[in-house]
C-alpha atoms as a PDB file:
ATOM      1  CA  UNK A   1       1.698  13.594 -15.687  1.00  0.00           C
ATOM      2  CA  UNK A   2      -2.099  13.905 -14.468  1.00  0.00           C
ATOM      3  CA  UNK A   3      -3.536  17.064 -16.179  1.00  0.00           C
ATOM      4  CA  UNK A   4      -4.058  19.944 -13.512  1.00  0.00           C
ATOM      5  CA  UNK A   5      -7.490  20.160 -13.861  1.00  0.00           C
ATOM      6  CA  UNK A   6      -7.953  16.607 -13.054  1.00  0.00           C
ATOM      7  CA  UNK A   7      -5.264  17.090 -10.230  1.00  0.00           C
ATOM      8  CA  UNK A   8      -7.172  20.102  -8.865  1.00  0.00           C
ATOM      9  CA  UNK A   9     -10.043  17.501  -8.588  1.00  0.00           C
ATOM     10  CA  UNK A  10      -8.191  15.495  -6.977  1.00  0.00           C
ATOM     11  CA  UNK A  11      -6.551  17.211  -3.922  1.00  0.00           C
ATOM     12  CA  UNK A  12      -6.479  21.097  -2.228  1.00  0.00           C
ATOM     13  CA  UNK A  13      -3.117  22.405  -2.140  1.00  0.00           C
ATOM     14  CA  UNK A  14      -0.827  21.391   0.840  1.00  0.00           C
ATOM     15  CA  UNK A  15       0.610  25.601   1.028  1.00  0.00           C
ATOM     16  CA  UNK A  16      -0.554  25.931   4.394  1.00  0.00           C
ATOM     17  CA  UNK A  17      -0.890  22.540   5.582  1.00  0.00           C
ATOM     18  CA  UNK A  18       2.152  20.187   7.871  1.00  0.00           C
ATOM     19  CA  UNK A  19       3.521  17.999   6.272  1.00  0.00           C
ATOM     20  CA  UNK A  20       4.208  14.464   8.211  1.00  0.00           C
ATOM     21  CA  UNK A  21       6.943  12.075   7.058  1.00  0.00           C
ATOM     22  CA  UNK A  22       5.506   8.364   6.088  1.00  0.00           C
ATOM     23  CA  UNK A  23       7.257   5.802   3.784  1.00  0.00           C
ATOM     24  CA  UNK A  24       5.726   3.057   2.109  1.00  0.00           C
ATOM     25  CA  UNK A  25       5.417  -0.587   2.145  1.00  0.00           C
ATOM     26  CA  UNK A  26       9.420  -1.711   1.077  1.00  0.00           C
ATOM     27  CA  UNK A  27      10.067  -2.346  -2.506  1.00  0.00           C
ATOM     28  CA  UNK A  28      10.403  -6.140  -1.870  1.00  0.00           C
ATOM     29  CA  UNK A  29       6.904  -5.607  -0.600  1.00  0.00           C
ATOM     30  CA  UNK A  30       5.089  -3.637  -3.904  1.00  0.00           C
ATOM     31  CA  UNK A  31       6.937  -6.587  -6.038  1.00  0.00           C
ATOM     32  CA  UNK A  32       5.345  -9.374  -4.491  1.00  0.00           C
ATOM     33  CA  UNK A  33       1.826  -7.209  -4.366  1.00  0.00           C
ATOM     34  CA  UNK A  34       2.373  -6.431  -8.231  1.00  0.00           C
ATOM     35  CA  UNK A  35       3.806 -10.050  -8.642  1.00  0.00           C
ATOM     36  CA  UNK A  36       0.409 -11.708  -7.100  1.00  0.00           C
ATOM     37  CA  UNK A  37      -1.837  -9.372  -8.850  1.00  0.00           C
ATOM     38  CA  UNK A  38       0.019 -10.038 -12.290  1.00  0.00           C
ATOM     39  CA  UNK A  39      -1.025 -13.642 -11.839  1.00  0.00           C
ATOM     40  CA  UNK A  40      -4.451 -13.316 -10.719  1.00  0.00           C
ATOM     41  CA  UNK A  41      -5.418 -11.461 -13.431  1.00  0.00           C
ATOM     42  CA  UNK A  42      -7.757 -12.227 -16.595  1.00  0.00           C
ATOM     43  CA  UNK A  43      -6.386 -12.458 -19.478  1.00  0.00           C
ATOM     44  CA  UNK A  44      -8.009  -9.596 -20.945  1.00  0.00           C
ATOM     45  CA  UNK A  45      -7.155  -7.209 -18.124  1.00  0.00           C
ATOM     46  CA  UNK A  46      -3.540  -8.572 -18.774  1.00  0.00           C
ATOM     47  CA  UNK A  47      -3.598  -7.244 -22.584  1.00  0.00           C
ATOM     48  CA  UNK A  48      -5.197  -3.982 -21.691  1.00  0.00           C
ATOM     49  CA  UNK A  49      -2.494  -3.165 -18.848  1.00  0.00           C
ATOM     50  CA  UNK A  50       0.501  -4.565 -20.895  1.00  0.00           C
ATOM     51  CA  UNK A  51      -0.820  -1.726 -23.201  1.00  0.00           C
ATOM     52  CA  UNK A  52      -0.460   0.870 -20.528  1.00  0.00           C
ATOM     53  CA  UNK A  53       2.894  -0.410 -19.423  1.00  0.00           C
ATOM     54  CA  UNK A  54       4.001  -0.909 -23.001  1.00  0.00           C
ATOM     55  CA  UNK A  55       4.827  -4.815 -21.958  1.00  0.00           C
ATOM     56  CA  UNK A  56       6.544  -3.903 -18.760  1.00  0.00           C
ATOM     57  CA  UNK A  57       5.381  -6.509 -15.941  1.00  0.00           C
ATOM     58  CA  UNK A  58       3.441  -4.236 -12.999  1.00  0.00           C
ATOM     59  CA  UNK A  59       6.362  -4.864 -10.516  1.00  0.00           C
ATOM     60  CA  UNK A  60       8.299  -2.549 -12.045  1.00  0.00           C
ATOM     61  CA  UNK A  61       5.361   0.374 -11.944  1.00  0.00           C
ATOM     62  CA  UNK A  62       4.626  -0.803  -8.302  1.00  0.00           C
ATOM     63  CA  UNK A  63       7.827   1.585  -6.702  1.00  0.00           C
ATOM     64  CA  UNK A  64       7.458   4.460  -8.985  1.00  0.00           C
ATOM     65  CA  UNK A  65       5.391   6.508  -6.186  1.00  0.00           C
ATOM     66  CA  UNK A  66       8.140   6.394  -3.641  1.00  0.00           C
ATOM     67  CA  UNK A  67      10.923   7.183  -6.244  1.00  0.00           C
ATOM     68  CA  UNK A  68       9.646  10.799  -7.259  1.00  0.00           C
ATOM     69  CA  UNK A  69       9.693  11.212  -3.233  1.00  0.00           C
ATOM     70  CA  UNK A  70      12.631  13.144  -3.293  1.00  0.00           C
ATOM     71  CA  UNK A  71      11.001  15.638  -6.474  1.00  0.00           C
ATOM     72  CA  UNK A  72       9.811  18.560  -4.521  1.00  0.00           C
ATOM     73  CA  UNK A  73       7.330  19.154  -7.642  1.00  0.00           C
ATOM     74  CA  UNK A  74       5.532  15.259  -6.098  1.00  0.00           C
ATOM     75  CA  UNK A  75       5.411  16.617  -2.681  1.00  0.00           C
ATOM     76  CA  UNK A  76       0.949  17.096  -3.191  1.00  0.00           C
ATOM     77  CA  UNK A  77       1.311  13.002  -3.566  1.00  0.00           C
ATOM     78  CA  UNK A  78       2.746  12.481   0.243  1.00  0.00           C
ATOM     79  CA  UNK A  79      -0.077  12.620   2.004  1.00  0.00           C
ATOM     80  CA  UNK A  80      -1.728   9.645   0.186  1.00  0.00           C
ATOM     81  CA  UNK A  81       0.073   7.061   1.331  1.00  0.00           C
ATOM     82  CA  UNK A  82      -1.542   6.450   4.592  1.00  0.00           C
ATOM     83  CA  UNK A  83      -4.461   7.524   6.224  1.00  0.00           C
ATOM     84  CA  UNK A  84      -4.242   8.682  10.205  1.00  0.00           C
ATOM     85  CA  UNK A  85      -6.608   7.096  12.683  1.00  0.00           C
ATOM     86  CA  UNK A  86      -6.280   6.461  16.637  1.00  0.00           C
ATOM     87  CA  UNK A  87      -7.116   3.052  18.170  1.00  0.00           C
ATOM     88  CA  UNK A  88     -10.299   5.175  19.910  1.00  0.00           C
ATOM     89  CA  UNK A  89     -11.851   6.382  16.558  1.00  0.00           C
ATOM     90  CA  UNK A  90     -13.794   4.880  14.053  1.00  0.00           C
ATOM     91  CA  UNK A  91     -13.775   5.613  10.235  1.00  0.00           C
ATOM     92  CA  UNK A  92     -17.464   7.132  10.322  1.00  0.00           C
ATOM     93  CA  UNK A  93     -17.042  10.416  11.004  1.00  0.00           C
ATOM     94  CA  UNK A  94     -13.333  10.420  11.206  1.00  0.00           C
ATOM     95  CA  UNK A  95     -11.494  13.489  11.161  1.00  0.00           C
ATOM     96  CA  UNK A  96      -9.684  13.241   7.365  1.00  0.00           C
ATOM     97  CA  UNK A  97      -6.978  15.391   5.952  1.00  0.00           C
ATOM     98  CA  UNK A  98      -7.826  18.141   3.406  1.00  0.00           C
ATOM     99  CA  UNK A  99      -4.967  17.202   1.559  1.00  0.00           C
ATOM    100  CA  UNK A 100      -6.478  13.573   1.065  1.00  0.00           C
ATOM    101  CA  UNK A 101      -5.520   9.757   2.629  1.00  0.00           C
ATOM    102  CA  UNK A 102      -4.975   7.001   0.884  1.00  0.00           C
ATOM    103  CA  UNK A 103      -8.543   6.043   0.868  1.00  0.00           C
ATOM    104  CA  UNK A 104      -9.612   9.238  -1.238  1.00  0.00           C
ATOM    105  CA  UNK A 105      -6.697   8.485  -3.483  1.00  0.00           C
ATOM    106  CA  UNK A 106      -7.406   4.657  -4.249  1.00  0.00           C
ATOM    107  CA  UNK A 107     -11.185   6.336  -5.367  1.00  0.00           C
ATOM    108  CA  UNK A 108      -9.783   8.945  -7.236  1.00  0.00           C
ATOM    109  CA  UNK A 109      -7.529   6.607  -9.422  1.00  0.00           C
ATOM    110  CA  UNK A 110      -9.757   4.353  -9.863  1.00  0.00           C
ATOM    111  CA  UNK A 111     -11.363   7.114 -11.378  1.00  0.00           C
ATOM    112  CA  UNK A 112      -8.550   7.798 -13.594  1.00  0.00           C
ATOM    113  CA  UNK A 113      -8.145   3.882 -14.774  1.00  0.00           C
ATOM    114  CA  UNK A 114     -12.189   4.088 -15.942  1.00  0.00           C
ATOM    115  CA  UNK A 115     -12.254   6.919 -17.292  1.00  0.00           C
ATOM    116  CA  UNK A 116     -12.282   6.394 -21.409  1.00  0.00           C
ATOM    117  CA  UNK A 117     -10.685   9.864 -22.016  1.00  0.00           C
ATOM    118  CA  UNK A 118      -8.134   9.460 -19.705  1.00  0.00           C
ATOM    119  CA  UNK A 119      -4.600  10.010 -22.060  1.00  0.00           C
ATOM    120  CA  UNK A 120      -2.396   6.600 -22.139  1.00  0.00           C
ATOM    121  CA  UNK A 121      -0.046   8.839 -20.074  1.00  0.00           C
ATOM    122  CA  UNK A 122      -2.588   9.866 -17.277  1.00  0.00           C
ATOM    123  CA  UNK A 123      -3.727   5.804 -16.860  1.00  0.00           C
ATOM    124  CA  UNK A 124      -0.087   5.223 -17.041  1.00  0.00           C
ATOM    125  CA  UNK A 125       0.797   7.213 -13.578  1.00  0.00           C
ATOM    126  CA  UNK A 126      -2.392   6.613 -12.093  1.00  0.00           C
ATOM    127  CA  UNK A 127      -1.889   2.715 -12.464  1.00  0.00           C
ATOM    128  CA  UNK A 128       1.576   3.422 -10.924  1.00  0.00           C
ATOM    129  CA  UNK A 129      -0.068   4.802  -7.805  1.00  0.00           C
ATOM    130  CA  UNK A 130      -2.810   2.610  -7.730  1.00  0.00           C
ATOM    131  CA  UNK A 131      -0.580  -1.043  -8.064  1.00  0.00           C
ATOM    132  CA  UNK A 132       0.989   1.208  -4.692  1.00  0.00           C
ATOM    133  CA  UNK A 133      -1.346   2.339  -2.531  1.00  0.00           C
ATOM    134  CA  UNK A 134      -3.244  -1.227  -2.706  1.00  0.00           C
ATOM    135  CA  UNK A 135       0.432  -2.571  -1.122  1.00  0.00           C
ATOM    136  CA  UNK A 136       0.112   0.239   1.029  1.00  0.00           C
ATOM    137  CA  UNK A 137      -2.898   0.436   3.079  1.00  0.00           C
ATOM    138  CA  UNK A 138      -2.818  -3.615   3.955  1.00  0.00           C
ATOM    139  CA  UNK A 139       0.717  -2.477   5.742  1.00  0.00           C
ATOM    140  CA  UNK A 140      -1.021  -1.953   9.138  1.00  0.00           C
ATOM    141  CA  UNK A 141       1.177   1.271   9.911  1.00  0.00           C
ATOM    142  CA  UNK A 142      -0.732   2.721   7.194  1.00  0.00           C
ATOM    143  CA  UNK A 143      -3.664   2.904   8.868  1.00  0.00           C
ATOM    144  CA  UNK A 144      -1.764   4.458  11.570  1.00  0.00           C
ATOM    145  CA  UNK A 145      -1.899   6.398  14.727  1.00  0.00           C
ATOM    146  CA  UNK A 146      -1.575   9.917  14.957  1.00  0.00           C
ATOM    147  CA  UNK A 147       0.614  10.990  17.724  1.00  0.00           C
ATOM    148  CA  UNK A 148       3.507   8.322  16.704  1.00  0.00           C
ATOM    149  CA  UNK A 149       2.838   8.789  12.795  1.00  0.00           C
ATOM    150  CA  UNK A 150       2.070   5.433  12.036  1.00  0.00           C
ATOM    151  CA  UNK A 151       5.438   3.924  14.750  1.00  0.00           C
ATOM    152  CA  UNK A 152       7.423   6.797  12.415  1.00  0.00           C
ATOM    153  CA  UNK A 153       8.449   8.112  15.784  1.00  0.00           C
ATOM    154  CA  UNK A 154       9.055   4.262  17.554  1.00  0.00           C
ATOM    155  CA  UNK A 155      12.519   3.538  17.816  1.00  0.00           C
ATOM    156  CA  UNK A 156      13.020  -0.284  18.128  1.00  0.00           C
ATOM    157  CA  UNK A 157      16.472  -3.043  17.774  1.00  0.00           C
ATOM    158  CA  UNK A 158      15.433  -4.969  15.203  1.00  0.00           C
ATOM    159  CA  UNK A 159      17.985  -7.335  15.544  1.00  0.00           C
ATOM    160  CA  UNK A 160      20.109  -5.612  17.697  1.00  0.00           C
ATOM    161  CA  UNK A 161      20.003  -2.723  15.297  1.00  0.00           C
ATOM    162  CA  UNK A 162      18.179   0.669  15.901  1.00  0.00           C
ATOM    163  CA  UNK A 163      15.290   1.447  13.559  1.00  0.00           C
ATOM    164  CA  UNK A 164      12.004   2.182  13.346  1.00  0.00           C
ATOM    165  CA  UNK A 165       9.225   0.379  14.157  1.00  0.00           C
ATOM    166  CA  UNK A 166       7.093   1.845  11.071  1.00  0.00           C
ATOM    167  CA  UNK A 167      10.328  -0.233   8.951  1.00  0.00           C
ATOM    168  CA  UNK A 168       9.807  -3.186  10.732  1.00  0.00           C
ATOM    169  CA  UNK A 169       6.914  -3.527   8.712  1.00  0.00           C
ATOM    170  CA  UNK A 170       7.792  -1.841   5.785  1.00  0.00           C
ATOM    171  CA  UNK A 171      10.792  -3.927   5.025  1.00  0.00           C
ATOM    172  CA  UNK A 172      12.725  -5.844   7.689  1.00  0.00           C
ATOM    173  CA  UNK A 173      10.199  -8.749   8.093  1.00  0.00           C
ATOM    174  CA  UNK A 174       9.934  -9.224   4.534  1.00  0.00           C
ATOM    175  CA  UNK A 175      14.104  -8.871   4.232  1.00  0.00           C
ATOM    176  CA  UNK A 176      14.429 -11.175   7.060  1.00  0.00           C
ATOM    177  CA  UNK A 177      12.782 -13.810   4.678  1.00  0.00           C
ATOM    178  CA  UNK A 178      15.933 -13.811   2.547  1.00  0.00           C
ATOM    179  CA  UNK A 179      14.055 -14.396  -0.648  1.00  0.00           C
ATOM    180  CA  UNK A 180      13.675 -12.686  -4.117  1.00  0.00           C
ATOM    181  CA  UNK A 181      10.452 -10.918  -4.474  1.00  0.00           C
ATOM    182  CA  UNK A 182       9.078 -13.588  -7.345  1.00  0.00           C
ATOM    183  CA  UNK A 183      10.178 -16.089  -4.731  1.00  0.00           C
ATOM    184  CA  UNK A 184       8.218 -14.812  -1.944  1.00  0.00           C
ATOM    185  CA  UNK A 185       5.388 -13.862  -4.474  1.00  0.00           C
ATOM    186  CA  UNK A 186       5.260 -17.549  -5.800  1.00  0.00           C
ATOM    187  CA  UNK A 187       5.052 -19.260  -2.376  1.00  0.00           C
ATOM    188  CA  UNK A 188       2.175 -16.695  -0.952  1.00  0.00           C
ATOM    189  CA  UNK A 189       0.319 -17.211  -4.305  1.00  0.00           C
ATOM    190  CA  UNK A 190      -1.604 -20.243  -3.820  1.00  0.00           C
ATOM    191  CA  UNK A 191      -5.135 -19.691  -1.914  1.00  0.00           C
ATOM    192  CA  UNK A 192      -8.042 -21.174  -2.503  1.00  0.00           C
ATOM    193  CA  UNK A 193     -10.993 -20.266  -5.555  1.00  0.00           C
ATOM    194  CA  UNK A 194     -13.135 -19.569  -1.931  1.00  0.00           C
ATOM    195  CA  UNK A 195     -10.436 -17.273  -0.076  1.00  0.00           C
ATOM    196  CA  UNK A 196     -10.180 -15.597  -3.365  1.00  0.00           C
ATOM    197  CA  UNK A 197     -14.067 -14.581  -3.077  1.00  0.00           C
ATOM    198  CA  UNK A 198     -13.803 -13.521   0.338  1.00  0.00           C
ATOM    199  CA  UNK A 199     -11.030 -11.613  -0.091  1.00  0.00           C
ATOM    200  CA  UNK A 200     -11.993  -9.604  -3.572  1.00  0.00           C
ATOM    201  CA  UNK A 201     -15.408  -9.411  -2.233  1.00  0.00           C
ATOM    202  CA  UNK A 202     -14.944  -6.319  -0.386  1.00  0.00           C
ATOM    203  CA  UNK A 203     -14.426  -1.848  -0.544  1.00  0.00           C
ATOM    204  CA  UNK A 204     -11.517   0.448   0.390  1.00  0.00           C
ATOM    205  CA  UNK A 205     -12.599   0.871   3.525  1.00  0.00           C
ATOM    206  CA  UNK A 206     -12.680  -3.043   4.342  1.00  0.00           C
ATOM    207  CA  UNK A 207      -9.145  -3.156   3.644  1.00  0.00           C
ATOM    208  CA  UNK A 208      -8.354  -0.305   6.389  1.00  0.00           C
ATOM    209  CA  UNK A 209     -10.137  -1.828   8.697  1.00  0.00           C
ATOM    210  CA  UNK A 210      -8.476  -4.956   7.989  1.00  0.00           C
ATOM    211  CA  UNK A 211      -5.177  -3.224   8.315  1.00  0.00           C
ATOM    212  CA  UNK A 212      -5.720  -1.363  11.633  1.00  0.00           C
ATOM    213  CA  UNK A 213      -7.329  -4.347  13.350  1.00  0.00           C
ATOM    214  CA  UNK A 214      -3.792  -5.778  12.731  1.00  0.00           C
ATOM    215  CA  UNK A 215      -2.147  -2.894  15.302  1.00  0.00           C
ATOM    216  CA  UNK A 216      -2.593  -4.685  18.428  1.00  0.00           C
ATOM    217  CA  UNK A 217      -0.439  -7.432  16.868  1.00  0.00           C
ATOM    218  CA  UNK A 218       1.948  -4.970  15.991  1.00  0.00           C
ATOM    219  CA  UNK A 219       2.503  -2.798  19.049  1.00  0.00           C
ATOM    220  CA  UNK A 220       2.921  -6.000  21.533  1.00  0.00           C
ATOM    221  CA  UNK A 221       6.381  -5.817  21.868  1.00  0.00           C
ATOM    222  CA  UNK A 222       8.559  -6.049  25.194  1.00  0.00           C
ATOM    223  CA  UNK A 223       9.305  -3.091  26.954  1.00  0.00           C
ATOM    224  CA  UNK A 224      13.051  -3.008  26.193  1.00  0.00           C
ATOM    225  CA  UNK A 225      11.611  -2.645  22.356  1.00  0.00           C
ATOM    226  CA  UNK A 226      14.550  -5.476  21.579  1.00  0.00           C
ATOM    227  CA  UNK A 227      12.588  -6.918  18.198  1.00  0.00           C
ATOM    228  CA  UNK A 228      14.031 -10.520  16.964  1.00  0.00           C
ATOM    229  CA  UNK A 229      13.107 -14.430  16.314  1.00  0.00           C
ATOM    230  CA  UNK A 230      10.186 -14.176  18.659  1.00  0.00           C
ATOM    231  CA  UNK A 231       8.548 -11.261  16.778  1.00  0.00           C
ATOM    232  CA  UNK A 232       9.324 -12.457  13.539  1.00  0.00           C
ATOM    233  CA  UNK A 233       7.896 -15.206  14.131  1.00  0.00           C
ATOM    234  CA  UNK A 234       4.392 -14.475  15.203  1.00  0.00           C
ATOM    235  CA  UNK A 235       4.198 -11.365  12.777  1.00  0.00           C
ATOM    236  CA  UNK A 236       5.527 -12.841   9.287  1.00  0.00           C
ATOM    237  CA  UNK A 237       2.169 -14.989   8.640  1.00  0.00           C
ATOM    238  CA  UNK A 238       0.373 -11.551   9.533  1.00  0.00           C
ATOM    239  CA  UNK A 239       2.533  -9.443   7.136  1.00  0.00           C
ATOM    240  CA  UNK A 240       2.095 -12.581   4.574  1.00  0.00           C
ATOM    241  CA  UNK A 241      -1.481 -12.265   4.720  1.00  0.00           C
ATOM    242  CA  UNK A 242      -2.051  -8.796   3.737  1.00  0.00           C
ATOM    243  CA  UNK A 243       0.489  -9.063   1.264  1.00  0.00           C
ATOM    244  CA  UNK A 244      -1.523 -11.912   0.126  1.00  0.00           C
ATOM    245  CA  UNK A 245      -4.578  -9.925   0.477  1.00  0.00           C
ATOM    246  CA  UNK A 246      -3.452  -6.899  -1.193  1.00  0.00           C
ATOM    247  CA  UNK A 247      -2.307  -9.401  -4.349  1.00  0.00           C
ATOM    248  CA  UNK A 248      -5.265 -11.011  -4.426  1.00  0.00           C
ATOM    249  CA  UNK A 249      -7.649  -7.721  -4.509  1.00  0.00           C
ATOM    250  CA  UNK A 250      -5.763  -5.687  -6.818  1.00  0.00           C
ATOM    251  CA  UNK A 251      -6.141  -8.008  -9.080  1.00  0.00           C
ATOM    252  CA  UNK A 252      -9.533  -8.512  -8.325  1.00  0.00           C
ATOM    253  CA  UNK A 253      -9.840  -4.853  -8.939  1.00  0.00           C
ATOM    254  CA  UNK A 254      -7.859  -4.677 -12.116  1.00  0.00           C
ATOM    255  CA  UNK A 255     -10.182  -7.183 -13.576  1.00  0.00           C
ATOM    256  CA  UNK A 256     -13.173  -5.589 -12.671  1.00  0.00           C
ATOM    257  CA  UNK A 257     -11.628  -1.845 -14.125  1.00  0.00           C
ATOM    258  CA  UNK A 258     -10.260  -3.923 -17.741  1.00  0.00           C
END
């Protein structure tokens, strides 16, 4: 686990603070992120991370953060999976929380990666979190409102079915594909040497924009919030993409840090 000095650094204690309820990108979802990444990446990155992960492939680090969820002893680690933001605001001079966003925590282990004294251990979690949040803030609802937590609080059918529209996005478009994760990783993994650039050549804060531009696509439902074919359909390029994205950048990022 990250020393507590370094953790100290990292956050200010969440004692006196709310805490809001947010889940993550589904675990289908981190796979095909980690998946994508895994192939995009230099060989020499490779070798360093396979030394972190002692050989284990980075799909299986990418779902660690949301299995300590239920360890009370994580709870300083919930607040960095999304970052709040209303369709009115912009991110200069936004209103951030003291307990840190997902932006501050993409910095921080980053940090953590580069850092030559970091313990084998330390990179080990921090890469864990990392391969996560990069799934995590190109899920649009991650860069969510505020007064719905991120469509925590929409109820929609997804097929007839009651859930929430935050899990729409999470998991039941991806689900709805029907395919394994390498599956689904393999057929979005095949953009071009140019898109590649484009995509790698950007900063956190590019890929929250990126994500919350995407909200107007996912709000415009019908009234009767009765989600099926029809809204598969338009959104599953869109969710595609940013998984695509996210892929392509952490391992653009990976390679730059090994």
């Amino acid at each position: 686990m990250i020393n507590k000095s370094l953790m100290a650094a990292v956050i200010i204690t969440l004692a006196h603070l709310p805490m809001k309820t947010a889940h993550a990108l589904g675990p289908n979802g981190h796979r095909i992120v980690a998946k994508i990444a895994e192939e995009n990446l230099e060989p020499s990155a490779k070798k360093a991370l396979m030394e972190i992960t002692n050989g284990d492939p980075l799909a299986k680090l990418a779902n660690w953060p949301d299995n300590i969820r239920s360890d009370k002893k994580y709870d300083y680690a919930k607040p960095w999976h999304y970052i709040s933001i209303d369709d009115d605001e912009l991110f200069t001079g936004l209103r951030r929380s003291e307990a840190g966003d997902i932006l501050s925590a993409l910095s921080n282990f980053e940090h953590v990666l580069r850092d030559t004294k970091s313990s084998k251990e330390e990179k080990w979690q921090a890469l864990a979190f990392y391969i996560h949040f990069v799934g995590d803030i190109h899920q649009p609802l991650h860069v969510g409102r505020r007064d719905d937590l991120g469509g925590n609080k929409v109820t929609v059918n997804w097929f007839g079915k009651p859930t929430r529209l935050h899990a729409v996005w999470d998991s039941s478009i991806i689900e709805h594909q029907k395919l394994s994760f390498s599956e689904y990783a393999r057929f979005l993994n095949n953009h071009t040497t140019d898109t590649i650039n484009l995509w790698q050549n950007s900063v956190y804060l590019d890929w929250a924009k990126d994500s919350k531009a995407q909200r107007q696509n996912v709000y415009n439902f019908p009234e009767d919030k009765e989600l099926g074919y029809e809204y598969a359909y338009k959104n599953t390029p869109i969710l595609d993409e940013q998984m695509s994205k996210a892929g392509i950048r952490l391992a653009g990022m990976l390679n730059d840090i090994f």
